[in-house]
C-alpha atoms as a PDB file:
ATOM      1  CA  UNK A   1      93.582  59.353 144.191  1.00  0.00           C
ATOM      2  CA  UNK A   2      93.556  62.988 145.308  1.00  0.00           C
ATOM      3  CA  UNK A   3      96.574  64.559 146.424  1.00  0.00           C
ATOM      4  CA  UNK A   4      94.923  67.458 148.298  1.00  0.00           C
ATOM      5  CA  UNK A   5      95.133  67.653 151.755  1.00  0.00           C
ATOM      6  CA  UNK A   6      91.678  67.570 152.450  1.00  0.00           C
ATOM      7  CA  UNK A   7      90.503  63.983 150.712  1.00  0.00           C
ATOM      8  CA  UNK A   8      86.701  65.064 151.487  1.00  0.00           C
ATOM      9  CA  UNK A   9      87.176  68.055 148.424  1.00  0.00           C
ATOM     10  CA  UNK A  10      86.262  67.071 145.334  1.00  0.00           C
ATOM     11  CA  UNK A  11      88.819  67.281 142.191  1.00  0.00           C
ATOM     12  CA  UNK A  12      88.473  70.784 140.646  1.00  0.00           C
ATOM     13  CA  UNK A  13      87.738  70.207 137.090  1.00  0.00           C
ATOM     14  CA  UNK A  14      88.138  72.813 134.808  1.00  0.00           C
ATOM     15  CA  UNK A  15      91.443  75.027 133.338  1.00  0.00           C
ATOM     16  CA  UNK A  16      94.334  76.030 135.688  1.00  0.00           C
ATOM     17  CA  UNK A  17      95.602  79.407 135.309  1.00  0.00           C
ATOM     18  CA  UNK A  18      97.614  80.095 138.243  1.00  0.00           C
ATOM     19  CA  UNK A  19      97.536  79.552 142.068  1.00  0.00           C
ATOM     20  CA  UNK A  20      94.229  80.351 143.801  1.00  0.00           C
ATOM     21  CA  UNK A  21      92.790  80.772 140.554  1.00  0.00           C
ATOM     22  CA  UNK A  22      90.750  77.702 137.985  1.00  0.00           C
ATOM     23  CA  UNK A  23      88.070  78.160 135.488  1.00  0.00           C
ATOM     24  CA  UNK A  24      85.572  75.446 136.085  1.00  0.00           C
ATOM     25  CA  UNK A  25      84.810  73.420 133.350  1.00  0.00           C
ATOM     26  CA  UNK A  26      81.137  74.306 133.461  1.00  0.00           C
ATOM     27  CA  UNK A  27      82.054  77.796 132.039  1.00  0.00           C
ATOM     28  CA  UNK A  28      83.716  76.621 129.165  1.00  0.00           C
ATOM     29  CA  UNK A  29      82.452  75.620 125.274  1.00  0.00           C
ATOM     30  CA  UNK A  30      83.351  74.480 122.547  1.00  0.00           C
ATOM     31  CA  UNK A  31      82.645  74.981 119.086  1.00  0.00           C
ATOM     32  CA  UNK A  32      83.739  72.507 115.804  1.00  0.00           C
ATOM     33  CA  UNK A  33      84.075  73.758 112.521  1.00  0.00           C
ATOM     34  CA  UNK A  34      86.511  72.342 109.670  1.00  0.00           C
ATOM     35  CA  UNK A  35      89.958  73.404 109.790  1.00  0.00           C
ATOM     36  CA  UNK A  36      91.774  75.360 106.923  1.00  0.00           C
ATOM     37  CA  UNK A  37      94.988  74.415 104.997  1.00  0.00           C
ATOM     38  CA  UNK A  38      96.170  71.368 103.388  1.00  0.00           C
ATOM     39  CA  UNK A  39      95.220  67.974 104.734  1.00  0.00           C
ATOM     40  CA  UNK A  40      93.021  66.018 102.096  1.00  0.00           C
ATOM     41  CA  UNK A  41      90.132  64.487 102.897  1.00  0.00           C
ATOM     42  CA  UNK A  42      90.570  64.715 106.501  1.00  0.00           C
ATOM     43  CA  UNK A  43      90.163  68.614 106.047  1.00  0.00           C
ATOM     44  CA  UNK A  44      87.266  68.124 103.885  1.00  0.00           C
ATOM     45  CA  UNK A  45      85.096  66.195 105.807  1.00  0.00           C
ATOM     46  CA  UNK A  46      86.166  66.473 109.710  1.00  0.00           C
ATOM     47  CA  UNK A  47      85.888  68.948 111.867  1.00  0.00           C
ATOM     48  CA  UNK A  48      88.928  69.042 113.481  1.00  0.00           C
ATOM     49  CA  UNK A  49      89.165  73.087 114.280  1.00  0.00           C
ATOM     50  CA  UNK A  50      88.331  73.454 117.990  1.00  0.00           C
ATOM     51  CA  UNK A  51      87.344  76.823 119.233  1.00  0.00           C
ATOM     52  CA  UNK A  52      87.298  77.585 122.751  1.00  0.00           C
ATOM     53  CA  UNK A  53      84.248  79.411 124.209  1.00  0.00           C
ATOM     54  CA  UNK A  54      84.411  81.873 127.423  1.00  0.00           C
ATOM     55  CA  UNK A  55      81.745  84.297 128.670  1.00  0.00           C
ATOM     56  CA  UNK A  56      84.277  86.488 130.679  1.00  0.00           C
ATOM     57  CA  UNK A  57      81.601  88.453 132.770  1.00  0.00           C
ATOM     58  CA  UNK A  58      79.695  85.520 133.177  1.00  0.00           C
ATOM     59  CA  UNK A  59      82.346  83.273 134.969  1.00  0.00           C
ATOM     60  CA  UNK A  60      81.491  82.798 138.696  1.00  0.00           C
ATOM     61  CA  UNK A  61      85.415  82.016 139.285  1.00  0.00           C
ATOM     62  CA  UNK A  62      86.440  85.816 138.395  1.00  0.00           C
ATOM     63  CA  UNK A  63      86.339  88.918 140.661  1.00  0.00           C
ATOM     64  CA  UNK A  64      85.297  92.057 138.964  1.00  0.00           C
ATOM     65  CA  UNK A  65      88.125  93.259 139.177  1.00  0.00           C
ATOM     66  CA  UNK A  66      90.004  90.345 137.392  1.00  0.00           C
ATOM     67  CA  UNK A  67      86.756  90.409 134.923  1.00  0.00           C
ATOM     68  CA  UNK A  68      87.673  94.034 134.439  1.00  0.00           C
ATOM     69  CA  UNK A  69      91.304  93.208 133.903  1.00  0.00           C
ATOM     70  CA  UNK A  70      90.772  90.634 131.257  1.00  0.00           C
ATOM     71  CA  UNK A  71      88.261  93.036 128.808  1.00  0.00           C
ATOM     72  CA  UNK A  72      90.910  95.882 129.499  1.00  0.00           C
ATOM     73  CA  UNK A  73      94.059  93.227 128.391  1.00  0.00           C
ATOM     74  CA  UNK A  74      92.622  90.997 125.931  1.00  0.00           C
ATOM     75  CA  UNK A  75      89.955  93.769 124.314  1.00  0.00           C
ATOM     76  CA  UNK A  76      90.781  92.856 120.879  1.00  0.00           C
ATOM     77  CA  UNK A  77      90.075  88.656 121.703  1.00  0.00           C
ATOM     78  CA  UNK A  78      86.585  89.704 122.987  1.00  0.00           C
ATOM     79  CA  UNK A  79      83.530  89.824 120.900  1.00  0.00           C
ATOM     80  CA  UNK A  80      80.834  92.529 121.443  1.00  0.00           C
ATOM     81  CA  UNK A  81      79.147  89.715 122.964  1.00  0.00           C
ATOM     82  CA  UNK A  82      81.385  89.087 125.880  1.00  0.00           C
ATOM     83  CA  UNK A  83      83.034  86.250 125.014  1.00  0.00           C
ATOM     84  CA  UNK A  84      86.894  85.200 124.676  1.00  0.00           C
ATOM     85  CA  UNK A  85      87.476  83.090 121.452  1.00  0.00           C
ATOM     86  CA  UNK A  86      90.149  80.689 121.438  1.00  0.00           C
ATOM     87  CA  UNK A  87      91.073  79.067 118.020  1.00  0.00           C
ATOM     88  CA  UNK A  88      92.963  75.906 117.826  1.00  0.00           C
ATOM     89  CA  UNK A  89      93.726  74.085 114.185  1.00  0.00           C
ATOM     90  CA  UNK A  90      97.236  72.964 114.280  1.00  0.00           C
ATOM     91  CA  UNK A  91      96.538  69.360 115.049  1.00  0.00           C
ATOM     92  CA  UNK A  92      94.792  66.802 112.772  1.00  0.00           C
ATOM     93  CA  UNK A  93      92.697  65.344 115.509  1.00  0.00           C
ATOM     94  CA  UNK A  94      89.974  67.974 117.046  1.00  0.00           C
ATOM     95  CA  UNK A  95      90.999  66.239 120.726  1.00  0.00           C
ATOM     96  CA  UNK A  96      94.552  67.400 119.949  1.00  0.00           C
ATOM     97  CA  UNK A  97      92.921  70.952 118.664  1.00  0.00           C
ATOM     98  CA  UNK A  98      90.421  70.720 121.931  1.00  0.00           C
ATOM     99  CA  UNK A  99      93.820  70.669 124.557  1.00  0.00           C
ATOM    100  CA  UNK A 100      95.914  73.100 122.549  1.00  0.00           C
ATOM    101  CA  UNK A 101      93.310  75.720 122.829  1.00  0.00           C
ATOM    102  CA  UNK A 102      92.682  75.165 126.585  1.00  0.00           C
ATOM    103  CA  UNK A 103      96.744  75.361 126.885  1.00  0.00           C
ATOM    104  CA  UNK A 104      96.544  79.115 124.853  1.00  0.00           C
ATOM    105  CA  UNK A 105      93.494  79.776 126.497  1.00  0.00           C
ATOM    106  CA  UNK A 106      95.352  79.230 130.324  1.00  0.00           C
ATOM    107  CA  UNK A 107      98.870  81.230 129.157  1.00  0.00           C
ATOM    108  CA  UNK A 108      96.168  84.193 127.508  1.00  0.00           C
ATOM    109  CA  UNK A 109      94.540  84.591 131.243  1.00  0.00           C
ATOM    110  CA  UNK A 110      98.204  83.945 132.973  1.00  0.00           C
ATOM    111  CA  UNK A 111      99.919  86.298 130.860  1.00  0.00           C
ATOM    112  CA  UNK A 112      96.716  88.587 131.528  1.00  0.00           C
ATOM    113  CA  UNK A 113      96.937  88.506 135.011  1.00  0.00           C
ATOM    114  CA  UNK A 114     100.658  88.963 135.177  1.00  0.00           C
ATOM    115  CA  UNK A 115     102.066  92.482 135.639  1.00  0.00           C
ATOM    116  CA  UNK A 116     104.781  93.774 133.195  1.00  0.00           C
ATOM    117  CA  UNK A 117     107.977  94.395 135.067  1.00  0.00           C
ATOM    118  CA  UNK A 118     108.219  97.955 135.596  1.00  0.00           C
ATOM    119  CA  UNK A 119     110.440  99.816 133.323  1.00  0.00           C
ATOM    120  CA  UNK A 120     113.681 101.487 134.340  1.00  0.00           C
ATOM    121  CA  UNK A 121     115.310 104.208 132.546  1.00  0.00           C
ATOM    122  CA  UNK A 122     118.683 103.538 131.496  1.00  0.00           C
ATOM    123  CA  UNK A 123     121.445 106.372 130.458  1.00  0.00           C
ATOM    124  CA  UNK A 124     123.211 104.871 127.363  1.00  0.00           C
ATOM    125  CA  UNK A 125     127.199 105.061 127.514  1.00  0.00           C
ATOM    126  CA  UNK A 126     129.066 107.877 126.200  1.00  0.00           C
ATOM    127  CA  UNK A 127     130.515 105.520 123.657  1.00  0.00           C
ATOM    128  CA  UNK A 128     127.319 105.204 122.280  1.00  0.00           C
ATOM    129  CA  UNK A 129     126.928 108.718 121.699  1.00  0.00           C
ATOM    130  CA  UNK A 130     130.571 109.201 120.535  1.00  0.00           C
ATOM    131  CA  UNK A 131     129.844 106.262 118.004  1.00  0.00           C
ATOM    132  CA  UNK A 132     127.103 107.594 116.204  1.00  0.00           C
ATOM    133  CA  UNK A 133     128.089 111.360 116.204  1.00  0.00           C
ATOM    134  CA  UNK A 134     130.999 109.820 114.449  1.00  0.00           C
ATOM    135  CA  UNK A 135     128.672 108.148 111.484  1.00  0.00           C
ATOM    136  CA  UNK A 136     127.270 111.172 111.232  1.00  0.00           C
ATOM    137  CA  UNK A 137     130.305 113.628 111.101  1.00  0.00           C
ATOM    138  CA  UNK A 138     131.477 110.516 108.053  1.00  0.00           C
ATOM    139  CA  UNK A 139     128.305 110.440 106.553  1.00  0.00           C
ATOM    140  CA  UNK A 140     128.094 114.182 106.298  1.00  0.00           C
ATOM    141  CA  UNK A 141     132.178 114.483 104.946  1.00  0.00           C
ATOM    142  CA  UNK A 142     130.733 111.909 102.200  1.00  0.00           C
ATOM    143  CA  UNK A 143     127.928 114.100 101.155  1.00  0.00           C
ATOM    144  CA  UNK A 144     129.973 117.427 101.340  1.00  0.00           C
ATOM    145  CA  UNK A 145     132.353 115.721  98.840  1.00  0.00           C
ATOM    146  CA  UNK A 146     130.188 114.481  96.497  1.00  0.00           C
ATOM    147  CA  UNK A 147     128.424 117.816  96.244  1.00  0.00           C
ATOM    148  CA  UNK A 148     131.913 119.576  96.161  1.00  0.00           C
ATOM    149  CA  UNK A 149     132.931 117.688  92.869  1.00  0.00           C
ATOM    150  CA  UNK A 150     129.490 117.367  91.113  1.00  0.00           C
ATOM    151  CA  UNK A 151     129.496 121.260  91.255  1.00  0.00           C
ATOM    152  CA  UNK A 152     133.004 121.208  89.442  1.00  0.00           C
ATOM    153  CA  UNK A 153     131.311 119.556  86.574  1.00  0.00           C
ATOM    154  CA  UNK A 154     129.301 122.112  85.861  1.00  0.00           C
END
């Protein structure tokens, strides 16, 4: 059952990232290889290591300007080629693998598209201050000293 208001849409298939905003299914591979790590013969022979496939400038649910966003944001996840990598290998089963990357994959793009609060400066206390000219005044009495009575060796 659909619990859209509209029961002519159909279900939007795909990854949720936020409101307003899903990546169809369509736009998304995967790729199998053999995972890493202990595990026997389950390692061995299975490939269990899900990777998540996404041409970014090729996705017809993006604006350029979100497009633009994501290669400035996640620069180092994207290959020369374009495409977003997401690497699951946590789970024994590659279906398990399969919905933990698409669960990275939708908090990368969230976290993506979210601004960072904007910073405010903050005056420290005088105590602060006060405290550490204090370690320092010590630290330099300790020094003094110990240069005062290795000199009396001599």
């Amino acid at each position: 059952m659909n619990d859209r208001s509209d029961p002519a849409d159909p279900p939007v298939e795909g990854v949720f990232i936020h409101d307003g905003l899903t990546i169809p299914e369509r736009e998304i591979r995967f790729a199998f290889s053999r995972s890493g790590g202990p595990g026997g013969q389950n390692v061995n022979k299975v490939n269990t290591r899900a990777t998540l496939l996404f041409a970014v400038s090729d996705s017809s649910a993006l604006t350029p300007e979100q497009v633009a966003r994501l290669h400035e944001r996640l620069a180092s996840r994207i290959g020369a080629d374009g495409v977003l990598r997401v690497v699951a290998q946590e789970h024994r089963s590659q279906m398990g693998n399969r919905l933990a990357a698409r669960k990275r994959f939708a908090r990368l793009l969230a976290d993506a598209f979210t601004d960072p609060p904007e910073r405010r400066d903050t005056n420290p206390p005088p105590s602060v201050d006060r405290r550490r000219l204090e370690a320092k005044r010590h630290r330099s009495r300790l020094k003094k000293a110990r240069r005062a009575a290795w000199r009396d060796d001599d």
